[in-house]
N, C-alpha and C. Protein backbone atom coordinates (compact mmCIF):
# COMPACT_ATOMS: atom_id res chain seq x y z
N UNK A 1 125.11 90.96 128.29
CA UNK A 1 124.49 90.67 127.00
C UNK A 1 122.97 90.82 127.15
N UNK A 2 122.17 91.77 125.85
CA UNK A 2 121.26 91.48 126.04
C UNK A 2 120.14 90.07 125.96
N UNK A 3 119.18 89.96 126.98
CA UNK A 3 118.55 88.74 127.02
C UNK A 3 117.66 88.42 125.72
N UNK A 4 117.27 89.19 125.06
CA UNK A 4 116.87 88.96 123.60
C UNK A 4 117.71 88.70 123.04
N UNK A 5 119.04 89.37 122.51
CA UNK A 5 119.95 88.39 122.03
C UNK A 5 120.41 86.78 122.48
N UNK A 6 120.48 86.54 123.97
CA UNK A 6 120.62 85.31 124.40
C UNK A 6 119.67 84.45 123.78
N UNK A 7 118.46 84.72 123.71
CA UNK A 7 117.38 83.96 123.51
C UNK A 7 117.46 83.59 122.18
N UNK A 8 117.64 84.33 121.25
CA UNK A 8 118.03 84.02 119.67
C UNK A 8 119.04 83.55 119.23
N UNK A 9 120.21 83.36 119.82
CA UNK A 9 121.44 82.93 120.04
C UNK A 9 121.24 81.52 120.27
N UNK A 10 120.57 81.38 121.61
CA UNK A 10 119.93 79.40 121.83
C UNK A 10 119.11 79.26 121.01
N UNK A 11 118.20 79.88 120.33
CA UNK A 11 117.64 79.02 119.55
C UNK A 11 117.94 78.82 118.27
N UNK A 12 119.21 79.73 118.11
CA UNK A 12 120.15 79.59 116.57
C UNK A 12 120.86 78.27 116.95
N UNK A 13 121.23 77.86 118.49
CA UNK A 13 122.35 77.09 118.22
C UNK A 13 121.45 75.50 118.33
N UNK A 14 120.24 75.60 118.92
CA UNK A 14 119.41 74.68 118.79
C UNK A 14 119.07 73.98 117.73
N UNK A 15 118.79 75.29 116.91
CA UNK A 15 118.25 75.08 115.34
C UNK A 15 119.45 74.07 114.52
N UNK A 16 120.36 75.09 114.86
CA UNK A 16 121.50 74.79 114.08
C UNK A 16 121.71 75.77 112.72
N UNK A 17 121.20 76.27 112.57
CA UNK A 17 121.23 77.19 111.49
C UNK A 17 120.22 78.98 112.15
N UNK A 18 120.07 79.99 111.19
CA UNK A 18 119.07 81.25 111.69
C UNK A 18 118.03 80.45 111.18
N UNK A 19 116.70 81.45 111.89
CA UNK A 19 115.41 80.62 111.99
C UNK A 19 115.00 81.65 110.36
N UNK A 20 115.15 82.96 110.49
CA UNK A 20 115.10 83.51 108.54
C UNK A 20 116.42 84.08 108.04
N UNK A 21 116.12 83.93 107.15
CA UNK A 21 117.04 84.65 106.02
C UNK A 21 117.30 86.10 106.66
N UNK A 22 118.67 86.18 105.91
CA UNK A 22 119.17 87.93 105.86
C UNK A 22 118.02 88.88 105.02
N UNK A 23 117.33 88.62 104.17
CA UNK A 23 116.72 89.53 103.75
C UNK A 23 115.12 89.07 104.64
N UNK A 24 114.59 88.27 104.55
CA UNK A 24 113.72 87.98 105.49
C UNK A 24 113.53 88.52 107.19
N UNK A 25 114.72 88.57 107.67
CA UNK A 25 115.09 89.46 108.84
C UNK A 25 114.95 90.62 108.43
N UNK A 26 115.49 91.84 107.66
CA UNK A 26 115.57 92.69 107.39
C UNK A 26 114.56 93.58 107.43
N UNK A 27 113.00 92.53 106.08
CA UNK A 27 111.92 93.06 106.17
C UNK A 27 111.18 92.96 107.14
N UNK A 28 111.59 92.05 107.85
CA UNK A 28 110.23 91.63 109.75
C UNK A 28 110.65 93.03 110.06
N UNK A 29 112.22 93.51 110.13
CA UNK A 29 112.31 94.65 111.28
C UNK A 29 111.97 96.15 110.27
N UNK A 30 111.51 95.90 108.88
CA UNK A 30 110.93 97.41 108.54
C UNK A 30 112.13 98.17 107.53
N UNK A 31 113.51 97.32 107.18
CA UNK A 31 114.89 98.14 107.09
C UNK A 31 114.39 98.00 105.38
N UNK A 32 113.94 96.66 104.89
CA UNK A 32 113.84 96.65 103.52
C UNK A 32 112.97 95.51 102.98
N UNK A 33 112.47 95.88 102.31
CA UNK A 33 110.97 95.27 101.54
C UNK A 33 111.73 94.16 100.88
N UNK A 34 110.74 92.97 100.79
CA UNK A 34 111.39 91.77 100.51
C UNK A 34 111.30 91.92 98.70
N UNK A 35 112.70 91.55 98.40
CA UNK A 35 113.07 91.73 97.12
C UNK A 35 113.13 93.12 96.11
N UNK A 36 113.52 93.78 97.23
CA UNK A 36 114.01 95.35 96.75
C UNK A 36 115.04 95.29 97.31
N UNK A 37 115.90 96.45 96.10
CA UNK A 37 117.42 96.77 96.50
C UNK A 37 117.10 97.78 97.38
N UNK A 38 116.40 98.57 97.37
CA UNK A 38 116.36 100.39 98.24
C UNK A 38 116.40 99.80 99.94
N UNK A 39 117.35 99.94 100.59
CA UNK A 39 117.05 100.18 101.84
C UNK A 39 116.56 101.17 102.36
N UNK A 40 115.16 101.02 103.74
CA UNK A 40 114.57 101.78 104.16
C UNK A 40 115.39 101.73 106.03
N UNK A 41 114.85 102.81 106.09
CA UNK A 41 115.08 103.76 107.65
C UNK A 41 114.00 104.26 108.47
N UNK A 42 113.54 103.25 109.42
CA UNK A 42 112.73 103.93 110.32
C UNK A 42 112.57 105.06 110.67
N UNK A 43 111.53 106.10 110.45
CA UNK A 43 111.70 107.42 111.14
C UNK A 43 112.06 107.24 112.61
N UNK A 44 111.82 106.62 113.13
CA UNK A 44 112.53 106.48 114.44
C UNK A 44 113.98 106.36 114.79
N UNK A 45 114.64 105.99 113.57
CA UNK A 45 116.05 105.51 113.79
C UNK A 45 116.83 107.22 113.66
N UNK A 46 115.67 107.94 112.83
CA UNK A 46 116.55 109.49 112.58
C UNK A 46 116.43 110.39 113.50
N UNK A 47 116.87 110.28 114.72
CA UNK A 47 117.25 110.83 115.75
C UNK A 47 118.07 112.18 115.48
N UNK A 48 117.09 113.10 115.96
CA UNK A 48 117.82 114.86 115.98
C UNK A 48 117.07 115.72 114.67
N UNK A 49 116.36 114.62 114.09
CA UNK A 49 115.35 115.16 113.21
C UNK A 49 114.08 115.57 112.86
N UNK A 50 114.10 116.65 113.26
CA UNK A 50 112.07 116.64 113.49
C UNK A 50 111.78 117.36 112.49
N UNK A 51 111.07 116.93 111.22
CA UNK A 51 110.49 117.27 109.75
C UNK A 51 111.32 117.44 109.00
N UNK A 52 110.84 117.51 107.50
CA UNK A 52 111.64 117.45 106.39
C UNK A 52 112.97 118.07 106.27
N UNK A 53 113.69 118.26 105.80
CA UNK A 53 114.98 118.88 105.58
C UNK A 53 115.04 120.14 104.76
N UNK A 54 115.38 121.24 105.41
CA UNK A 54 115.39 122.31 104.94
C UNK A 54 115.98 122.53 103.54
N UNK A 55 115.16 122.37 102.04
CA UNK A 55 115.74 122.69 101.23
C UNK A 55 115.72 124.62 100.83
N UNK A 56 116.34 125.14 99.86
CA UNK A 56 116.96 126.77 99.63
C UNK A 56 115.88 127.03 98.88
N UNK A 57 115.04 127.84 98.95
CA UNK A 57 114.02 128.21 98.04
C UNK A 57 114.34 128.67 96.32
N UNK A 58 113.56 128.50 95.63
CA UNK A 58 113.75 128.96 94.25
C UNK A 58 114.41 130.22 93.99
N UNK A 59 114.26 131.25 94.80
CA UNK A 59 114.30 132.86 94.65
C UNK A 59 115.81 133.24 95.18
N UNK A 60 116.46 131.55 95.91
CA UNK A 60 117.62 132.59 96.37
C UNK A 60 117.29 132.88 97.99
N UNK A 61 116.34 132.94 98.18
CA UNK A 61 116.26 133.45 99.62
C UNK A 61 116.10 132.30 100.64
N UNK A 62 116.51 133.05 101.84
CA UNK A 62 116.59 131.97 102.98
C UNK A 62 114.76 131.53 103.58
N UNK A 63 114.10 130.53 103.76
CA UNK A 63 112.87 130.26 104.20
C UNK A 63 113.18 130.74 105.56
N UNK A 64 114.11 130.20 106.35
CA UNK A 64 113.82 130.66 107.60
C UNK A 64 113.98 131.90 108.15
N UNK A 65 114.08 132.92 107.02
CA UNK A 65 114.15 134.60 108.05
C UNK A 65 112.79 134.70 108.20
N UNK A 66 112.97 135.78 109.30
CA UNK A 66 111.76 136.35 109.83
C UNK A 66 111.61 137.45 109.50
């Protein structure tokens, strides 16, 4: 188990309850702004993705020929 989890684990069971809220957790770690529905995604979490997403140009043609 990781030791950061251990550590939050004793002090949940210390507490007796979590030390924040589900949405309060959420926004510390960056996933979603406190009191918005939109969940957000670390660019870090999008692994295998490096820049925007290739959308099809207006004309029909492919951007990436050479």
């Amino acid at each position: 188990m990781d030791i950061i989890q251990q550590r939050i684990e004793t002090i949940v069971k210390a507490v007796g309850r979590p030390i924040l809220t589900g949405d309060e957790g959420r926004e510390l770690i960056g996933y979603e702004p406190r009191g918005d529905d939109e969940v957000l995604v670390p660019a870090r979490a999008l692994s295998g993705l490096e820049g925007p997403a290739t959308q099809p140009s207006p004309d029909g043609g492919d951007d990436l020929e050479a």
